[in-house]
C-alpha atoms as a PDB file:
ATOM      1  CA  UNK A   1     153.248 148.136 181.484  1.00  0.00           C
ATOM      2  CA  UNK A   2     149.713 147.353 181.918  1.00  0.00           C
ATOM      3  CA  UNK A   3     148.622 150.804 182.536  1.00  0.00           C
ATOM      4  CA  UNK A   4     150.572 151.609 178.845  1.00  0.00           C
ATOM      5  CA  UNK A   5     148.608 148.693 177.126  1.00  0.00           C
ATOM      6  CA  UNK A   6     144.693 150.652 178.970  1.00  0.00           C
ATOM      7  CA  UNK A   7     145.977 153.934 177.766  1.00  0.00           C
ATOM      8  CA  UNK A   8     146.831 152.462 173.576  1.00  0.00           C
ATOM      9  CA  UNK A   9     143.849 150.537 173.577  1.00  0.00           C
ATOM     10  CA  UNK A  10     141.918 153.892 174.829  1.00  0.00           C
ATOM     11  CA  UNK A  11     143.666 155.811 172.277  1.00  0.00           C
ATOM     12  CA  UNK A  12     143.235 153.887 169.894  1.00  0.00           C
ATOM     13  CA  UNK A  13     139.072 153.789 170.655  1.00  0.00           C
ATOM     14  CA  UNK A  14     138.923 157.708 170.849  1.00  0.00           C
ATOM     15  CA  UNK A  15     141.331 157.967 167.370  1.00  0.00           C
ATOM     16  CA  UNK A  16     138.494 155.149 165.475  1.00  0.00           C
ATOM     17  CA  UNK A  17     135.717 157.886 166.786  1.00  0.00           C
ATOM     18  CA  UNK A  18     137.498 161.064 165.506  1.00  0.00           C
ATOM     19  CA  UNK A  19     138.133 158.911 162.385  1.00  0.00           C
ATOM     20  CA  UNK A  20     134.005 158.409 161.893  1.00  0.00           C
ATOM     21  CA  UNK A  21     133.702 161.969 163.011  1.00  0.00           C
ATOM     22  CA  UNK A  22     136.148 163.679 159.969  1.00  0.00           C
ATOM     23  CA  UNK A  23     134.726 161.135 157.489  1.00  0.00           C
ATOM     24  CA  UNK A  24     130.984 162.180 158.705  1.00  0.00           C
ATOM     25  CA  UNK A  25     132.158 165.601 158.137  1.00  0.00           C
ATOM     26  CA  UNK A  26     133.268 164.836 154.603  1.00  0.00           C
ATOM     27  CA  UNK A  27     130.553 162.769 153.298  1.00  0.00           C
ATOM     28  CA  UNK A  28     128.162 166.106 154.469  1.00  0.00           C
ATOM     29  CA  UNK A  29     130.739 168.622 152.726  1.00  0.00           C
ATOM     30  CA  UNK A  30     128.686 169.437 150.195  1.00  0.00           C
ATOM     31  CA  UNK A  31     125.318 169.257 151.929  1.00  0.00           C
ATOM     32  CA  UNK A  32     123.782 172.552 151.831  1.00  0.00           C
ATOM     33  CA  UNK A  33     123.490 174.323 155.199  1.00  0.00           C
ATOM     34  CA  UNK A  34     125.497 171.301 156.955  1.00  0.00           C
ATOM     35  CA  UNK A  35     127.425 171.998 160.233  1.00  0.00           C
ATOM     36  CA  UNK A  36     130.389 170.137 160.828  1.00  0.00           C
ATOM     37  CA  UNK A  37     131.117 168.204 163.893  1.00  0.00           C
ATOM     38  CA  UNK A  38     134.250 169.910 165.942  1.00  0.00           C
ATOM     39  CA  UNK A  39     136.292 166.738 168.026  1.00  0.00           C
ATOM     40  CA  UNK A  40     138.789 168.161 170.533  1.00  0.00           C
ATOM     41  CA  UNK A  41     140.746 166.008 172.646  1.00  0.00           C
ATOM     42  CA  UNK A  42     141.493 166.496 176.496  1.00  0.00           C
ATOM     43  CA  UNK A  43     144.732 164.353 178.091  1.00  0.00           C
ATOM     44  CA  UNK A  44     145.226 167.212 180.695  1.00  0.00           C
ATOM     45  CA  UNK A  45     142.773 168.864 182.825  1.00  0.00           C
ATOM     46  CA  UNK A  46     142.078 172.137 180.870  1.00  0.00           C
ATOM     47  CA  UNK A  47     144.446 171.765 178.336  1.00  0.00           C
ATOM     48  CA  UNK A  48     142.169 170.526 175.029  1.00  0.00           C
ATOM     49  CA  UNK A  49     143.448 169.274 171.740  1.00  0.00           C
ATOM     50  CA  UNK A  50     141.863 170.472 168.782  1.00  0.00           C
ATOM     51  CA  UNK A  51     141.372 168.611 165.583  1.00  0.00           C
ATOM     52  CA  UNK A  52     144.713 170.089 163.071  1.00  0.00           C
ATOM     53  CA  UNK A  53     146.762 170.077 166.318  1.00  0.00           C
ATOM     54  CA  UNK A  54     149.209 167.511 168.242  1.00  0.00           C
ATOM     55  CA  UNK A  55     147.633 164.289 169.340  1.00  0.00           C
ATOM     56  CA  UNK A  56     147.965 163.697 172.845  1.00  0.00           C
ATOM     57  CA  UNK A  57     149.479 160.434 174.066  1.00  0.00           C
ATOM     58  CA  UNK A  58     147.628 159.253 177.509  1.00  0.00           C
ATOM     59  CA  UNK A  59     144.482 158.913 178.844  1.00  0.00           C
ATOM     60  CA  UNK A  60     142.212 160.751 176.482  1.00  0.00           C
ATOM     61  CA  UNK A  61     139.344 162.310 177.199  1.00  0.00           C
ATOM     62  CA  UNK A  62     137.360 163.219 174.083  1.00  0.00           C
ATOM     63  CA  UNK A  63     134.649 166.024 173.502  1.00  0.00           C
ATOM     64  CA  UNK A  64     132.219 166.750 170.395  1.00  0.00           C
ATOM     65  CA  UNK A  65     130.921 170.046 170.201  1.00  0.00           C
ATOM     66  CA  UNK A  66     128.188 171.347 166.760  1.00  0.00           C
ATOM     67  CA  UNK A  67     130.878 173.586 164.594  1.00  0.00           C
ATOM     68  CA  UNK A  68     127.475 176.623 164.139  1.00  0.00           C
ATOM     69  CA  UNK A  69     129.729 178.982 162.132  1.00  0.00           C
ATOM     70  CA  UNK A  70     128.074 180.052 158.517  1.00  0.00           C
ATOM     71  CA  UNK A  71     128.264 178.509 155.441  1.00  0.00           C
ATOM     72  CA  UNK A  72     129.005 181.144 152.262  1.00  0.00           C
ATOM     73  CA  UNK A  73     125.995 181.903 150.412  1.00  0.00           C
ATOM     74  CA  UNK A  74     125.584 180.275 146.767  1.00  0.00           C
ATOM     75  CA  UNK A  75     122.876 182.347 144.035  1.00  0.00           C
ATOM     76  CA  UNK A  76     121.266 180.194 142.736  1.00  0.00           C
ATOM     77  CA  UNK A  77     118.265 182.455 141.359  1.00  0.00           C
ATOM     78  CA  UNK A  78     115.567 179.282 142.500  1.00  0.00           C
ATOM     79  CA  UNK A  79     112.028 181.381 144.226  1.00  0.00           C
ATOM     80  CA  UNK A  80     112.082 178.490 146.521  1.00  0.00           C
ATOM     81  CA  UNK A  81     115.774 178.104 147.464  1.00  0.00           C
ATOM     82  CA  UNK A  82     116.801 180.377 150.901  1.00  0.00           C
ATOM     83  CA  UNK A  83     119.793 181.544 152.836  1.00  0.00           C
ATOM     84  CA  UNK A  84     120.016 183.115 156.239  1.00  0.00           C
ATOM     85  CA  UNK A  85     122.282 185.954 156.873  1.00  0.00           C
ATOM     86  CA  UNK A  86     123.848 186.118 160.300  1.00  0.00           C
ATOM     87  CA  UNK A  87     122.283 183.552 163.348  1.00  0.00           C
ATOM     88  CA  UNK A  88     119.449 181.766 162.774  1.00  0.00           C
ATOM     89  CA  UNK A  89     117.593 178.522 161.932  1.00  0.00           C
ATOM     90  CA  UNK A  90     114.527 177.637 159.641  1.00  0.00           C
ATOM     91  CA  UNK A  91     111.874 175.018 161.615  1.00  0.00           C
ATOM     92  CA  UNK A  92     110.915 172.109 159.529  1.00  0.00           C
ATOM     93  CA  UNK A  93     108.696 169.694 160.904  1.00  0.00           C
ATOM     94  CA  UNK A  94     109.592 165.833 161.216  1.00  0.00           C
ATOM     95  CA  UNK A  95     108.173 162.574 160.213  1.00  0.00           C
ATOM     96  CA  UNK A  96     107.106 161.873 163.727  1.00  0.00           C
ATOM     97  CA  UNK A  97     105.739 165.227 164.193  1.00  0.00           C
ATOM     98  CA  UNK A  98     108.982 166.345 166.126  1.00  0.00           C
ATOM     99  CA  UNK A  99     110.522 169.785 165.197  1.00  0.00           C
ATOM    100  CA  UNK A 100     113.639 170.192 164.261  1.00  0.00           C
ATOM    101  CA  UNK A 101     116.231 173.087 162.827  1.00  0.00           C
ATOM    102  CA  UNK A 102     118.553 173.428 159.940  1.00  0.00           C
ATOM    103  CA  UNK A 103     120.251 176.593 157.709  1.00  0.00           C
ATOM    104  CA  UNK A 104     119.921 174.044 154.588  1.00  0.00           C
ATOM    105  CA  UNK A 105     117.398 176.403 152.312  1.00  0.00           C
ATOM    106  CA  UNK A 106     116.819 174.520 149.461  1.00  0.00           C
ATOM    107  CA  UNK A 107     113.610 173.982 149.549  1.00  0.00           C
ATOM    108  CA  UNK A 108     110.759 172.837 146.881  1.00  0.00           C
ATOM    109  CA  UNK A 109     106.967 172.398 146.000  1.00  0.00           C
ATOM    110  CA  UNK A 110     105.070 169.325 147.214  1.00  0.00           C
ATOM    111  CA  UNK A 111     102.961 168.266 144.071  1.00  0.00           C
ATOM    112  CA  UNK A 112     100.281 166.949 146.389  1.00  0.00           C
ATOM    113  CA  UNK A 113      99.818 169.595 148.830  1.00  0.00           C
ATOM    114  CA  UNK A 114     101.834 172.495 147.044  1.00  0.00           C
ATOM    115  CA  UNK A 115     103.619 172.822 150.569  1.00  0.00           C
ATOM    116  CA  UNK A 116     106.974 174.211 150.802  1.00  0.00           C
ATOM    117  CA  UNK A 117     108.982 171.227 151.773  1.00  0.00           C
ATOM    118  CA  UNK A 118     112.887 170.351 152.184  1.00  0.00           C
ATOM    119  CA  UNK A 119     114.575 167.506 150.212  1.00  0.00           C
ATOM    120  CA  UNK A 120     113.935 164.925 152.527  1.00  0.00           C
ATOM    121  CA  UNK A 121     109.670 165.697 152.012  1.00  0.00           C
ATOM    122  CA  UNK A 122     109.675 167.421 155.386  1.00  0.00           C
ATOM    123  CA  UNK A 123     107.811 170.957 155.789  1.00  0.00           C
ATOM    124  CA  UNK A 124     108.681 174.208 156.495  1.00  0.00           C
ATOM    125  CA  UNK A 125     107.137 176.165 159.319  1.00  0.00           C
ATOM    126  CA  UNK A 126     105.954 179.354 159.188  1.00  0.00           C
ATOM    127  CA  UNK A 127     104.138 181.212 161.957  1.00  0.00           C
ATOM    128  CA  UNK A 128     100.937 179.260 161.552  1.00  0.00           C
ATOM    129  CA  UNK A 129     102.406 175.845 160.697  1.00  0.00           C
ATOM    130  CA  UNK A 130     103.385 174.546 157.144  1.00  0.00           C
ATOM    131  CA  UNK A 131     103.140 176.535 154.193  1.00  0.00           C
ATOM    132  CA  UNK A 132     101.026 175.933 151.403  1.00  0.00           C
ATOM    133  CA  UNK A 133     101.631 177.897 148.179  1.00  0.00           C
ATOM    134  CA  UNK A 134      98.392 178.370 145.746  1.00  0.00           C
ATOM    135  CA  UNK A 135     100.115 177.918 142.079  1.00  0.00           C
ATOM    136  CA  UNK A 136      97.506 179.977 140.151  1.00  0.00           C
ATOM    137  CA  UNK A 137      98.193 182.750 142.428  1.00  0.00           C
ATOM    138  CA  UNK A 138     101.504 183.562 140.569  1.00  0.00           C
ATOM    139  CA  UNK A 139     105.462 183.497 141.525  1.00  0.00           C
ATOM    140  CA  UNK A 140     106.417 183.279 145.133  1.00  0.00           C
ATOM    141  CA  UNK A 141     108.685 186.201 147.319  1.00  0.00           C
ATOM    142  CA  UNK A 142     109.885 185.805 150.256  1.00  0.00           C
ATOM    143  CA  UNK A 143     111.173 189.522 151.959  1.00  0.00           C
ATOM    144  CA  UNK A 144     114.635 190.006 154.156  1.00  0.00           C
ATOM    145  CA  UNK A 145     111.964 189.751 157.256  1.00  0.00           C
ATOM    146  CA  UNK A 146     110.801 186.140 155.911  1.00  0.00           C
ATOM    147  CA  UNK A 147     107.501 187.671 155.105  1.00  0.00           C
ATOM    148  CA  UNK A 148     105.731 185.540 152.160  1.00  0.00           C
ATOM    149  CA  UNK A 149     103.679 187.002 149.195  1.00  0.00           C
ATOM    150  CA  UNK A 150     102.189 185.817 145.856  1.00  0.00           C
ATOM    151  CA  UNK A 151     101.292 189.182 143.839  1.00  0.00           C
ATOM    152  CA  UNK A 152      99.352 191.040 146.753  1.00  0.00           C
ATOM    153  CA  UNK A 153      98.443 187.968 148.419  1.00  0.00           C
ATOM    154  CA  UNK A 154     100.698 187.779 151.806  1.00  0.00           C
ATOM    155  CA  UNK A 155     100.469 184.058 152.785  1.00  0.00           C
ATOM    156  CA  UNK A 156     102.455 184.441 156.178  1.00  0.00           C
ATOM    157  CA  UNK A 157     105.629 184.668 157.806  1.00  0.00           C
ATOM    158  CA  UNK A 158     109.075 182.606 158.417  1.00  0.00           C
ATOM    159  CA  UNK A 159     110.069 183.327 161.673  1.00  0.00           C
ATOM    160  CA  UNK A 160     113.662 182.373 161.985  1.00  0.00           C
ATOM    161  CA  UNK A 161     114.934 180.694 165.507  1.00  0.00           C
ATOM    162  CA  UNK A 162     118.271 181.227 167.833  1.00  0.00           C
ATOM    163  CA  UNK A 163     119.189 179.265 170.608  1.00  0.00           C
ATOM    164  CA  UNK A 164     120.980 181.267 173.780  1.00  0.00           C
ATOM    165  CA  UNK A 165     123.406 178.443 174.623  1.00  0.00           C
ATOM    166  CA  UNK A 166     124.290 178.046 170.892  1.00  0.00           C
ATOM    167  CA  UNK A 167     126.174 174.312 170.311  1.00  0.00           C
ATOM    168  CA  UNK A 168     125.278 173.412 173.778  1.00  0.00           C
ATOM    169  CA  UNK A 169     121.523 173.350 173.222  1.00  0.00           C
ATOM    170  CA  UNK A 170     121.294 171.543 170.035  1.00  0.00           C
ATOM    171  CA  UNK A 171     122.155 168.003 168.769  1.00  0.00           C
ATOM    172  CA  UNK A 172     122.798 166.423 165.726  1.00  0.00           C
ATOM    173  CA  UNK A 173     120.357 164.221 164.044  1.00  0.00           C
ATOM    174  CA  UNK A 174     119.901 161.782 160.644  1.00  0.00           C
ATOM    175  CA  UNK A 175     119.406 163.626 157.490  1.00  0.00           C
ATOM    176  CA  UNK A 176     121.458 166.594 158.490  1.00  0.00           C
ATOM    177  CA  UNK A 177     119.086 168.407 160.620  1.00  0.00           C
ATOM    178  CA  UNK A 178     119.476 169.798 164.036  1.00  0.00           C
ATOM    179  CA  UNK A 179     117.065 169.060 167.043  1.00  0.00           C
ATOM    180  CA  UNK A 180     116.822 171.320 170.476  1.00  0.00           C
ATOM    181  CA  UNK A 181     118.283 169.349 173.811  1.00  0.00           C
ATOM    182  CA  UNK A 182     118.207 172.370 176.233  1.00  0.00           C
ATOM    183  CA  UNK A 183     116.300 175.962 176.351  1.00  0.00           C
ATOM    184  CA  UNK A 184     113.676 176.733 174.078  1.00  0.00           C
ATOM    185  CA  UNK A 185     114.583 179.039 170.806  1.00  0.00           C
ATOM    186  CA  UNK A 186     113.374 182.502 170.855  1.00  0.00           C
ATOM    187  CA  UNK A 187     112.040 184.181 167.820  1.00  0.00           C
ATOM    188  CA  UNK A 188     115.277 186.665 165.997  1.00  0.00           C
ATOM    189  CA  UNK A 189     113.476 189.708 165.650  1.00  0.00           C
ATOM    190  CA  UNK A 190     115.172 190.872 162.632  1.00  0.00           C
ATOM    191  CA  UNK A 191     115.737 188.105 160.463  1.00  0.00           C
ATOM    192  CA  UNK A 192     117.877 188.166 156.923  1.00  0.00           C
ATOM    193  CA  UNK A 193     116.749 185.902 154.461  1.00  0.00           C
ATOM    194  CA  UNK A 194     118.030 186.316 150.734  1.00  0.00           C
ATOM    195  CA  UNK A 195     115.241 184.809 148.596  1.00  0.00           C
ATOM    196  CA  UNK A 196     117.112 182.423 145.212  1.00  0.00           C
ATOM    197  CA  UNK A 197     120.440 181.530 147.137  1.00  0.00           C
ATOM    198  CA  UNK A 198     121.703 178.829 149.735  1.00  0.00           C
ATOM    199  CA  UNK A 199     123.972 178.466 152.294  1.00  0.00           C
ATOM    200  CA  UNK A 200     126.874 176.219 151.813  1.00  0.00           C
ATOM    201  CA  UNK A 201     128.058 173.873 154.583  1.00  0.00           C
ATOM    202  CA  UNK A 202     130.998 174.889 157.009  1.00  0.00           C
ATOM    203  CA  UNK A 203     133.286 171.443 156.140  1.00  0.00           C
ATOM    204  CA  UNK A 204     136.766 172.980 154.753  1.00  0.00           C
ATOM    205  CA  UNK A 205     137.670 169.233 152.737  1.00  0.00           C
ATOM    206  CA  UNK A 206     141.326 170.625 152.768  1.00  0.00           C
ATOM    207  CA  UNK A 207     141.240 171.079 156.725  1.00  0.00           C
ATOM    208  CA  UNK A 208     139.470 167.696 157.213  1.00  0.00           C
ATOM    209  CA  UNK A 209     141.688 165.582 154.910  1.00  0.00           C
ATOM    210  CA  UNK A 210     144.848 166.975 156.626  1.00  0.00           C
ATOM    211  CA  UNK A 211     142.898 165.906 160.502  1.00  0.00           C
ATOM    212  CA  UNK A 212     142.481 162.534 158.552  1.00  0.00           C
ATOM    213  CA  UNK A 213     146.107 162.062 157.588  1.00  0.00           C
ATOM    214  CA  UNK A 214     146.690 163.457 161.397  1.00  0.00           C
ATOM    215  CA  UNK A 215     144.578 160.541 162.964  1.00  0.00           C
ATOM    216  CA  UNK A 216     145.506 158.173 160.736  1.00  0.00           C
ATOM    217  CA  UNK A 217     149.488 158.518 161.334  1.00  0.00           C
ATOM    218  CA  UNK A 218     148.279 158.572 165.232  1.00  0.00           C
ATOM    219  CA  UNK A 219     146.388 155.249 164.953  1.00  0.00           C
ATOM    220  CA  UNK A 220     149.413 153.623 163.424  1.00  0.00           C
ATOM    221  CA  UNK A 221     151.722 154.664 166.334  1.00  0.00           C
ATOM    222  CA  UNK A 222     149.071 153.430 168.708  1.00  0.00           C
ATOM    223  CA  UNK A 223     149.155 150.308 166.792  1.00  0.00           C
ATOM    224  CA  UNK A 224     152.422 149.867 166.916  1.00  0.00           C
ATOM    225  CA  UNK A 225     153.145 150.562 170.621  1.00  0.00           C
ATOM    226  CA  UNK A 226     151.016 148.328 171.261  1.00  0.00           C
ATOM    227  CA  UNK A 227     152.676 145.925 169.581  1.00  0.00           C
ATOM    228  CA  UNK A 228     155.611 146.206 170.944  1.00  0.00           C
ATOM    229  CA  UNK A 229     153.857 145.731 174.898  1.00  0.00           C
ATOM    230  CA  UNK A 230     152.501 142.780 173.486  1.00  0.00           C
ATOM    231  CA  UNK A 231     155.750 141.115 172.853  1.00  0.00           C
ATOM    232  CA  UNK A 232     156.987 142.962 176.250  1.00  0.00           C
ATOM    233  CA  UNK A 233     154.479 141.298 178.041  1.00  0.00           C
ATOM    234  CA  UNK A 234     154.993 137.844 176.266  1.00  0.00           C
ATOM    235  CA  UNK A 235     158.636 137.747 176.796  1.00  0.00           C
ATOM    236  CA  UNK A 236     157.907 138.534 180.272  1.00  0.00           C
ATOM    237  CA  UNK A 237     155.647 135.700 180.820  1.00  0.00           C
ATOM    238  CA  UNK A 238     158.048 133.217 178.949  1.00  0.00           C
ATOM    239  CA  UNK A 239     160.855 134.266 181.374  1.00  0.00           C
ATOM    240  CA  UNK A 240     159.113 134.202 184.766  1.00  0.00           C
ATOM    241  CA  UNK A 241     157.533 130.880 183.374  1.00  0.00           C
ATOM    242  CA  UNK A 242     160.545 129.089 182.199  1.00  0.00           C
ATOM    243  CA  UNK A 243     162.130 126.305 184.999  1.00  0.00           C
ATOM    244  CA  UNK A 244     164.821 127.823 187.041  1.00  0.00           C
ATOM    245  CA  UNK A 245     168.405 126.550 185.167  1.00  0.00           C
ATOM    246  CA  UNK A 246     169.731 123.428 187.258  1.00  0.00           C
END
């Protein structure tokens, strides 16, 4: 009885992160470049769970892996706005100097440096650190190889970045970006970048929402099973408590 009460309680823990996870997932659905979060769940050695299929009831074990499949690419006709066809990861440099990777493209002018910079303020890397564009020099392209001209004035390169280990050497950080935990990227060699579009994030709302109902409906039966050992356990207590009957 006991051991039923460890294993709720446990589900019910693993069901409140998968919960955070599909609501993270949503709230970044329409982030450009965003990758979603993938939650599987393990009761059995080797036999995982995936998010849209049955719940295990049991010990869970619970595993979070980066979701790196692509985005579909939005025109949006903006100089400054990228996309990356096939693998491959633009390096923006952080607030603390730390570098970090993302497919999110949309990309603008700093008024005080004229840098190329993302949303958030943070620059993009090319070969020989951020770019700066010179406005009087005229209207920015960017070619399939990343390779950045104003009129006949080449400013640099974009080198784009792949990882060997894919998921498994990258982790998620705040403001959508991704940062390295295991080998170092290599260089692609033959980049594809399409100058005035974005890519889109991989959340499917539809797919999420239907994991949410999923989790939800589990956390209820958790809830109540629990219940129910509760009162088990209480009406065991009150009979082995109760004075033997003269």
């Amino acid at each position: 009885m006991l051991e039923g009460i460890y294993n709720n309680a446990a589900n019910l823990s693993m069901l409140e992160r998968w919960q955070a996870t599909i609501s993270q997932n949503l709230a970044s659905s329409q982030a450009s470049g965003f990758k979603r979060t993938q939650f599987s769940v393990n009761s059995e050695p080797n036999s995982p769970k995936q998010a849209g299929g049955s719940i295990a009831i049991g010990m869970p074990i619970s595993q979070q892996r980066i979701d790196l499949s692509a985005g579909a690419i939005r025109r949006t006709n903006v100089t400054t706005d990228l996309a990356i066809e096939g693998p491959g990861f633009f390096q923006i440099q952080g607030a603390n100097g730390s570098t970090m990777y993302t497919r999110n493209g949309e990309f603008h002018y700093n008024p005080t440096d004229n840098s190329l910079v993302t949303s958030a303020g943070l620059p993009l890397l090319g070969e020989g650190g951020p770019i700066v564009i010179n406005p009087d020099d005229g209207e920015l392209t960017v070619s399939a190889d990343g390779t950045l001209a104003q009129g006949s004035n080449t400013l640099g390169r974009i080198p784009l970045y792949d990882f060997s280990k894919g998921e498994a050497d990258l982790t998620q950080v705040p403001g959508g970006f991704l940062a390295k935990k295991g080998s170092i990227p290599t260089v692609i060699e033959k980049p594809a970048i399409v100058q005035g579009a974005v890519e889109g994030s991989n959340v499917s709302p539809i797919t999420e929402m239907i994991s949410l109902i999923m989790v939800s409906n589990a956390y209820q039966s958790s809830q109540k099973l629990m219940s129910s050992h509760d009162t088990l356990i209480g009406q065991a207590i009150q009979t082995l408590g109760a004075p033997p009957t003269p």
